[in-house]
PDB file of N, CA and C in Angstrom:
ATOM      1  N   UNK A   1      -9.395 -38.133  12.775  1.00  0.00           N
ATOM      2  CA  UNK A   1      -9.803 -37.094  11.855  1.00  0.00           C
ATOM      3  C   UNK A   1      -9.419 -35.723  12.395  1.00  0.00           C
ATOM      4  N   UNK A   2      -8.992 -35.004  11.363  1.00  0.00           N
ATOM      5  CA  UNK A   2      -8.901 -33.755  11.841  1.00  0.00           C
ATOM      6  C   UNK A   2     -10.634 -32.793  12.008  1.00  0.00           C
ATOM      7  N   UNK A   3     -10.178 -32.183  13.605  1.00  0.00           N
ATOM      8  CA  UNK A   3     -11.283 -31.338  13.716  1.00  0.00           C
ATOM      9  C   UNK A   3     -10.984 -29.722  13.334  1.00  0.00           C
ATOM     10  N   UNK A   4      -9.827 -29.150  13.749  1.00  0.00           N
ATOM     11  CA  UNK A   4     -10.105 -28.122  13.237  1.00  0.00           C
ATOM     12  C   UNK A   4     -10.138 -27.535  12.278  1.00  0.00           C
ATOM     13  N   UNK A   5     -10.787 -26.450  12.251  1.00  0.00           N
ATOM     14  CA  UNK A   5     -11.818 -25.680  10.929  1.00  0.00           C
ATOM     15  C   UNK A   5     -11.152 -24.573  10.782  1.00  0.00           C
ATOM     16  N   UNK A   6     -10.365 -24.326  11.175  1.00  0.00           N
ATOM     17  CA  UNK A   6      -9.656 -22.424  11.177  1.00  0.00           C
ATOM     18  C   UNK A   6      -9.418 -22.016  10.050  1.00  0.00           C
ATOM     19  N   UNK A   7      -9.057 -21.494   9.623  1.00  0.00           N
ATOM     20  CA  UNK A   7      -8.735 -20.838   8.102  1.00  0.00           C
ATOM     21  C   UNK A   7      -7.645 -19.726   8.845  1.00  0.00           C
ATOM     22  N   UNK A   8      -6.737 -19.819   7.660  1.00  0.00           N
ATOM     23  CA  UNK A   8      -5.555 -18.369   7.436  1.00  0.00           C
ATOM     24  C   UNK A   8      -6.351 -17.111   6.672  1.00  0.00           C
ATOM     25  N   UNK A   9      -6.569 -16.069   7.180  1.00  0.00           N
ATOM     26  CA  UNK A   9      -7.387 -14.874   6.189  1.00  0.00           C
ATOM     27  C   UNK A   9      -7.026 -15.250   5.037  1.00  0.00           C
ATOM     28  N   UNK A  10      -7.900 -14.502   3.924  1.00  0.00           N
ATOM     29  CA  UNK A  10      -8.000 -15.037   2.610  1.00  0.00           C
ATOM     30  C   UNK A  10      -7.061 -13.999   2.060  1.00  0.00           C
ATOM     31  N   UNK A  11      -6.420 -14.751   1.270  1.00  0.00           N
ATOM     32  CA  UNK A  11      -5.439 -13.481   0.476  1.00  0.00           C
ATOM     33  C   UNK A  11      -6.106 -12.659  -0.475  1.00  0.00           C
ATOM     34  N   UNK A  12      -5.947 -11.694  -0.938  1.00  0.00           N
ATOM     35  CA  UNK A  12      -6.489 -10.738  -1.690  1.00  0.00           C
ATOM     36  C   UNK A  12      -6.451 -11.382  -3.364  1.00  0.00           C
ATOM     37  N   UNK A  13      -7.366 -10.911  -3.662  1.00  0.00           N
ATOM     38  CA  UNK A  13      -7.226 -11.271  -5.150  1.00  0.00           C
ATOM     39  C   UNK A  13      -6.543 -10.259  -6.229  1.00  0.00           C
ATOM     40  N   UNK A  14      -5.798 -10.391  -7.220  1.00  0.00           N
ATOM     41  CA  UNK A  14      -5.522  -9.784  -7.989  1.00  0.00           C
ATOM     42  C   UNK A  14      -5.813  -8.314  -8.462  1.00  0.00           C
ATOM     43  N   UNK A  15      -7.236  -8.640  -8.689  1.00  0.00           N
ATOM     44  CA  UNK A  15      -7.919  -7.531  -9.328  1.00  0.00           C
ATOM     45  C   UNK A  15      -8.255  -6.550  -8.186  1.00  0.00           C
ATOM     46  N   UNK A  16      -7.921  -7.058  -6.357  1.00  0.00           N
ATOM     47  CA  UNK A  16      -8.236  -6.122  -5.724  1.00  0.00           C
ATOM     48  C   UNK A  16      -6.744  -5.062  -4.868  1.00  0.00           C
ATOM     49  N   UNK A  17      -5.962  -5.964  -5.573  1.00  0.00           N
ATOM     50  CA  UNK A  17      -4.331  -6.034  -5.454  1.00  0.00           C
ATOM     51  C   UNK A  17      -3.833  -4.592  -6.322  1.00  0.00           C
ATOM     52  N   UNK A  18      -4.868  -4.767  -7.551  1.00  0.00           N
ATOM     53  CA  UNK A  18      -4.242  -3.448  -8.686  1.00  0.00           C
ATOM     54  C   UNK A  18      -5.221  -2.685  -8.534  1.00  0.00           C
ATOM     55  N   UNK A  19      -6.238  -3.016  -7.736  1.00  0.00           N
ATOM     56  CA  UNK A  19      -7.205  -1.457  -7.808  1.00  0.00           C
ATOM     57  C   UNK A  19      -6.284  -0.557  -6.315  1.00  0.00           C
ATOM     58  N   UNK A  20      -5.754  -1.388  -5.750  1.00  0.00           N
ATOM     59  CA  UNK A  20      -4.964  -0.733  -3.919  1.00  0.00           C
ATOM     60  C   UNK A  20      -3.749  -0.139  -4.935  1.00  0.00           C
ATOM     61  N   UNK A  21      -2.969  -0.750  -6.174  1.00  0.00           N
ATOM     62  CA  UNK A  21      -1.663   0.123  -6.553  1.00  0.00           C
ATOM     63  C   UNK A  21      -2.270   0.974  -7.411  1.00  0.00           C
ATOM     64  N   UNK A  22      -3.641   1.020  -8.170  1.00  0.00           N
ATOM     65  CA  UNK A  22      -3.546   2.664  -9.532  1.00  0.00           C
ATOM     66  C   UNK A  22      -4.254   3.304  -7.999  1.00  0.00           C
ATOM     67  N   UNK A  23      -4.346   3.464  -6.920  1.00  0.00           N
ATOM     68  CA  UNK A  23      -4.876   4.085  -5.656  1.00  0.00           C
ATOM     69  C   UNK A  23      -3.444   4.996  -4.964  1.00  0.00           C
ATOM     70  N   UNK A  24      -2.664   4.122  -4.876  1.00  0.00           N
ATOM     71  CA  UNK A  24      -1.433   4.486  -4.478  1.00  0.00           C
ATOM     72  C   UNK A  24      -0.526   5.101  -5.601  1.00  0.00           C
ATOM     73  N   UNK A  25      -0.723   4.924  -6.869  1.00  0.00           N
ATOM     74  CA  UNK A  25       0.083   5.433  -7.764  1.00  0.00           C
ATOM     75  C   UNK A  25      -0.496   6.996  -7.884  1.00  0.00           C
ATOM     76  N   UNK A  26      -1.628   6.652  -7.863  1.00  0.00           N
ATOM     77  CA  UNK A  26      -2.366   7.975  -8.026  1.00  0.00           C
ATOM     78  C   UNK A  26      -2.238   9.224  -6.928  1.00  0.00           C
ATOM     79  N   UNK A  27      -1.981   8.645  -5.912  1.00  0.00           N
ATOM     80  CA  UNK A  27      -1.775   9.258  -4.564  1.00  0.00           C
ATOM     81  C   UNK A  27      -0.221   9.724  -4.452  1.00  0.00           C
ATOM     82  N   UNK A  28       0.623   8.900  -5.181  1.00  0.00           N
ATOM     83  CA  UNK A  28       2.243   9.437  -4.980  1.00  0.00           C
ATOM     84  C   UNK A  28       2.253  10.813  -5.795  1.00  0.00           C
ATOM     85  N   UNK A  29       1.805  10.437  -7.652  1.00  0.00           N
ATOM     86  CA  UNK A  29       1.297  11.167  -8.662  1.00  0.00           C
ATOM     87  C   UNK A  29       1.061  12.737  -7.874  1.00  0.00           C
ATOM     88  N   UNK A  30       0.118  13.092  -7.339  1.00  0.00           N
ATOM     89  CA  UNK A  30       0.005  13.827  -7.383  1.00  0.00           C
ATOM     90  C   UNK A  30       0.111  14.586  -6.281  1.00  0.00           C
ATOM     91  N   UNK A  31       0.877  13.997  -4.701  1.00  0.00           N
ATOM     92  CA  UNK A  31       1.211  14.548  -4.115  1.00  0.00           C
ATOM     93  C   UNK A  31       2.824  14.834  -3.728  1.00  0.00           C
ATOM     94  N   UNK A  32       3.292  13.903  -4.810  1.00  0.00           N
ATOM     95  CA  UNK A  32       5.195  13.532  -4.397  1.00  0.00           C
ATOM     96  C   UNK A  32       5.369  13.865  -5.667  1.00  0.00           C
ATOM     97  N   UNK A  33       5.113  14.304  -6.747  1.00  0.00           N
ATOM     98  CA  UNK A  33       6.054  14.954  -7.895  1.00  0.00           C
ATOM     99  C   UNK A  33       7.163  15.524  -7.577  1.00  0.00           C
ATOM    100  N   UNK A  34       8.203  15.145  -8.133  1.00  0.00           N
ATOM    101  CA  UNK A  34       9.369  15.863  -8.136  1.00  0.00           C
ATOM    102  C   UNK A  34      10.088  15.605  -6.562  1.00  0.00           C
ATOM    103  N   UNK A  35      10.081  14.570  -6.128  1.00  0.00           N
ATOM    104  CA  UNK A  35      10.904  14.225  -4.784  1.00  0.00           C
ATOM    105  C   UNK A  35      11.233  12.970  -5.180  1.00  0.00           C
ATOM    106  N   UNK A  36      12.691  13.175  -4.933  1.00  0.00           N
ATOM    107  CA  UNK A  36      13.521  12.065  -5.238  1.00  0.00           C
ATOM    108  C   UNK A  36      13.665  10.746  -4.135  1.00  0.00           C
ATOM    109  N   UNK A  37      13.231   9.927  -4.783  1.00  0.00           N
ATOM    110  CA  UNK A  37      13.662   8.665  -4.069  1.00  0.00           C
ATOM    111  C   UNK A  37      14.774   7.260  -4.823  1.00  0.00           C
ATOM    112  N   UNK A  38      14.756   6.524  -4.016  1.00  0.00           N
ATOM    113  CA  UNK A  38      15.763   5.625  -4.727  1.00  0.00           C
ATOM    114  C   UNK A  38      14.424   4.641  -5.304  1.00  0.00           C
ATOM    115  N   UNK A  39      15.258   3.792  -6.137  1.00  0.00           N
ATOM    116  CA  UNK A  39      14.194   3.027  -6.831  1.00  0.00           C
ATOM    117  C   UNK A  39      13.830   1.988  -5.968  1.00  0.00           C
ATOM    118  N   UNK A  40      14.891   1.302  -5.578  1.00  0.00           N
ATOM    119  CA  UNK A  40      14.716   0.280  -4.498  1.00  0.00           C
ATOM    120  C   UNK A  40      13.718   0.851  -3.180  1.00  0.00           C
ATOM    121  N   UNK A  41      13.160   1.837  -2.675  1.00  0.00           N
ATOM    122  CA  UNK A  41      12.326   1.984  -2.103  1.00  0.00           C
ATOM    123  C   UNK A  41      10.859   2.213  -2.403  1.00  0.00           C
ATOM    124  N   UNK A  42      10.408   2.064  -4.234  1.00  0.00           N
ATOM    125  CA  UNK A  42       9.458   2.166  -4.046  1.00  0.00           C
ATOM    126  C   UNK A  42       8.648   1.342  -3.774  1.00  0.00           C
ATOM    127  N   UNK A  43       8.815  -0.426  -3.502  1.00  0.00           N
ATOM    128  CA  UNK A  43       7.954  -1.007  -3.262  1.00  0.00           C
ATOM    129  C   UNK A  43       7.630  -0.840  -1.472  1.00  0.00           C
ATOM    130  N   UNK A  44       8.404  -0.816  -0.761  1.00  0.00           N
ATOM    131  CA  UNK A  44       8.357   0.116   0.216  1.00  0.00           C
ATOM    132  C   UNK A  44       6.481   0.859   0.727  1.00  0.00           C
ATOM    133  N   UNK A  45       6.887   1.718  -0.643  1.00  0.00           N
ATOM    134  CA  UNK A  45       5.695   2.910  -0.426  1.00  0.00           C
ATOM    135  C   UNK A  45       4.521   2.372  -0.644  1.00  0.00           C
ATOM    136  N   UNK A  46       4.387   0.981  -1.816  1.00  0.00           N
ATOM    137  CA  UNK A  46       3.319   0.349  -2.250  1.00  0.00           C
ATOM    138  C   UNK A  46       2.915  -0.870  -1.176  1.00  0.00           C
ATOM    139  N   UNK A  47       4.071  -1.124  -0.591  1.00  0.00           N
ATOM    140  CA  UNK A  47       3.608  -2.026   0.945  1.00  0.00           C
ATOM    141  C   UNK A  47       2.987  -1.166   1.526  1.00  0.00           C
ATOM    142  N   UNK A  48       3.438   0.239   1.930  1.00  0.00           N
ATOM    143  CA  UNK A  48       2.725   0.594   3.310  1.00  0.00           C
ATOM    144  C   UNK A  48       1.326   1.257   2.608  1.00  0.00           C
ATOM    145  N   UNK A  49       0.942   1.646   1.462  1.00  0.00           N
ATOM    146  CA  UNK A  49      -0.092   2.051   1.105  1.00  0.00           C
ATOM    147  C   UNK A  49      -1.427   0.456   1.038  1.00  0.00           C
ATOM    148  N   UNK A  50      -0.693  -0.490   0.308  1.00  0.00           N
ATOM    149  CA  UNK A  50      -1.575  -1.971   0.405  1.00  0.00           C
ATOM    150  C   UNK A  50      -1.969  -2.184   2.118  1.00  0.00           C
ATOM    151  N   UNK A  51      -0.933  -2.245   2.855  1.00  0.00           N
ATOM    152  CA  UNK A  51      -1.210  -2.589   4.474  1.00  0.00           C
ATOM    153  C   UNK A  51      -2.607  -1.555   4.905  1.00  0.00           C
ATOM    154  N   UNK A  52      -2.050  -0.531   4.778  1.00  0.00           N
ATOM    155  CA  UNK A  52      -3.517   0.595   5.202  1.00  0.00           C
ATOM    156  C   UNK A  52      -4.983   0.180   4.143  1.00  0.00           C
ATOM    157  N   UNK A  53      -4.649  -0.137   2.919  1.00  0.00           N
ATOM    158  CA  UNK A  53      -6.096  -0.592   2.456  1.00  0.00           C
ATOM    159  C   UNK A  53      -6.429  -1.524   2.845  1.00  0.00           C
ATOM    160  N   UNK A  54      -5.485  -2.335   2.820  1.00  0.00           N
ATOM    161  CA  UNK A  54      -5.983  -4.152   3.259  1.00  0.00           C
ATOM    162  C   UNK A  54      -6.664  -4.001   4.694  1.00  0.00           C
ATOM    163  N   UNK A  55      -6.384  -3.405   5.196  1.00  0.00           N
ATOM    164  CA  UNK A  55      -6.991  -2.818   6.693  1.00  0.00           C
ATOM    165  C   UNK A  55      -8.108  -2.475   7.029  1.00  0.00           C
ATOM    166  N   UNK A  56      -8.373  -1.966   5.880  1.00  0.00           N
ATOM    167  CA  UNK A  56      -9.681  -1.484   5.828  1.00  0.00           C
ATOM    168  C   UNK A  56      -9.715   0.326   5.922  1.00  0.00           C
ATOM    169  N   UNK A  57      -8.450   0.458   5.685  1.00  0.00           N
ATOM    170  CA  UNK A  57      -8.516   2.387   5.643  1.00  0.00           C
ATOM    171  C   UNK A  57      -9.060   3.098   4.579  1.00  0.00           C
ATOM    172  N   UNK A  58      -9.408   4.318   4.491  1.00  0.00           N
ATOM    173  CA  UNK A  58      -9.734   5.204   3.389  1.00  0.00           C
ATOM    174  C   UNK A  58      -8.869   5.548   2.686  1.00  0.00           C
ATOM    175  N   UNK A  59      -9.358   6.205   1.564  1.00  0.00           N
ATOM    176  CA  UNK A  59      -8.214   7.133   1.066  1.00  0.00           C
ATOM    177  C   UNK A  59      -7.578   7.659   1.720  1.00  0.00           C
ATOM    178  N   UNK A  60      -7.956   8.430   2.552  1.00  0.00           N
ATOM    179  CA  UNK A  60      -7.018   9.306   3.376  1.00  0.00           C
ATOM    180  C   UNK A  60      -6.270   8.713   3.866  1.00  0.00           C
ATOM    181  N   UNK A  61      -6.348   7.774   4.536  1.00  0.00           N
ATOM    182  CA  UNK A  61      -5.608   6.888   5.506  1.00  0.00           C
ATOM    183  C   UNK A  61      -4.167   5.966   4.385  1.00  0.00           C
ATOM    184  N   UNK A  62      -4.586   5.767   3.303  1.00  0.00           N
ATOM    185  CA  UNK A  62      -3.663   5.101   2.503  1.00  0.00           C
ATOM    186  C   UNK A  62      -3.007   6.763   2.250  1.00  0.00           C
ATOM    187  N   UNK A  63      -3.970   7.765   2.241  1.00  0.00           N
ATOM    188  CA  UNK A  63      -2.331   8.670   1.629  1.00  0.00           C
ATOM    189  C   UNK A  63      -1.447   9.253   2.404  1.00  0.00           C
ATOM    190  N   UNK A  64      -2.017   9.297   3.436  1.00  0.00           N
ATOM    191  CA  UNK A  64      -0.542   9.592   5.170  1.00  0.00           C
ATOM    192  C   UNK A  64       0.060   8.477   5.192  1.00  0.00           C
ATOM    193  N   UNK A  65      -0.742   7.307   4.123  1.00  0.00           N
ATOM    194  CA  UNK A  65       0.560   5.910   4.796  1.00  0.00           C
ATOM    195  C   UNK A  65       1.750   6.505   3.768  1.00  0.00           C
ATOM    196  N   UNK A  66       1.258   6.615   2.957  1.00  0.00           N
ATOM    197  CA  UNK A  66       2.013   6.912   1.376  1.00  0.00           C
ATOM    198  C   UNK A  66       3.072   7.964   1.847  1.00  0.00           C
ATOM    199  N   UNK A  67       2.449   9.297   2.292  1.00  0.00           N
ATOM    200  CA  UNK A  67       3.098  10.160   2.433  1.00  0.00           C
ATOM    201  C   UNK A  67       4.332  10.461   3.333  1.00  0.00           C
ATOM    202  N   UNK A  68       3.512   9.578   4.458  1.00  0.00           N
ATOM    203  CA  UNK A  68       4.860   9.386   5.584  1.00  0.00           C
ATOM    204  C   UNK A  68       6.253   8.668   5.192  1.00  0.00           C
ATOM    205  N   UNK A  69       5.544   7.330   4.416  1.00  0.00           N
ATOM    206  CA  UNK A  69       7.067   6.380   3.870  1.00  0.00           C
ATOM    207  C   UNK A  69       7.419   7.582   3.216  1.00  0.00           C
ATOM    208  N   UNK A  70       7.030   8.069   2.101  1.00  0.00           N
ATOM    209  CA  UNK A  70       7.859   9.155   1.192  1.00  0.00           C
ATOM    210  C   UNK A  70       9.034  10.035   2.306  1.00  0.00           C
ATOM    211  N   UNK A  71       8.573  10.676   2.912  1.00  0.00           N
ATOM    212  CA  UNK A  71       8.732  11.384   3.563  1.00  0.00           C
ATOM    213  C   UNK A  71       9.873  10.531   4.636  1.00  0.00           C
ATOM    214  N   UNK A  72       9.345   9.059   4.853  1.00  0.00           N
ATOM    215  CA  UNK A  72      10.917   8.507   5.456  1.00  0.00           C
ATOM    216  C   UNK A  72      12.068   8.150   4.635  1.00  0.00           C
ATOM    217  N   UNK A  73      11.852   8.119   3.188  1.00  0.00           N
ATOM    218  CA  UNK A  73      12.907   7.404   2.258  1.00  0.00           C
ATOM    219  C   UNK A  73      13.184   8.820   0.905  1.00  0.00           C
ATOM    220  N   UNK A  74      12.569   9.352   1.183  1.00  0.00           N
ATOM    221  CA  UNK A  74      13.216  11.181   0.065  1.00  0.00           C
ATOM    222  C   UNK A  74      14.892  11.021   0.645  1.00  0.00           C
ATOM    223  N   UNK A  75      15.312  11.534  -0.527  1.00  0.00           N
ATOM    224  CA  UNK A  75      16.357  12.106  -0.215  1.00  0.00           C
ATOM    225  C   UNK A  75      16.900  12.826  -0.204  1.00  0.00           C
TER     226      UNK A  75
END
């Protein structure tokens, strides 16, 4: 029989998946207007903003994640 019990962390659910992107949309919105990026990088910005929530960061903390990718992929 198998004994171990471990579990892989639980993946996020949906509904907590789209409350981390209108968080991050909202956060590009109104601090990155009008800075150009390529399209292909915006999931990019929505990884590193999900990683900092999934983490357990604040707002704040998701919007320096936000801001920094911006700020590595502007052109």
């Amino acid at each position: 029989m198998f004994t171990d019990t471990r579990t892989i962390g639980k993946k996020p659910s949906k509904r907590t998946l789209n409350q981390i992107d209108r968080k991050v949309d909202a956060i590009y919105r109104r601090h990155c207007s009008g800075i150009q990026i390529s399209i292909m990088d915006i999931g990019g910005i929505f990884d590193a903003g999900r990683a900092v929530a999934l983490a357990g960061g604040d707002d704040a903390a998701i919007a320096a994640a936000v801001l920094a990718k911006v700020a590595e992929v502007r052109k």
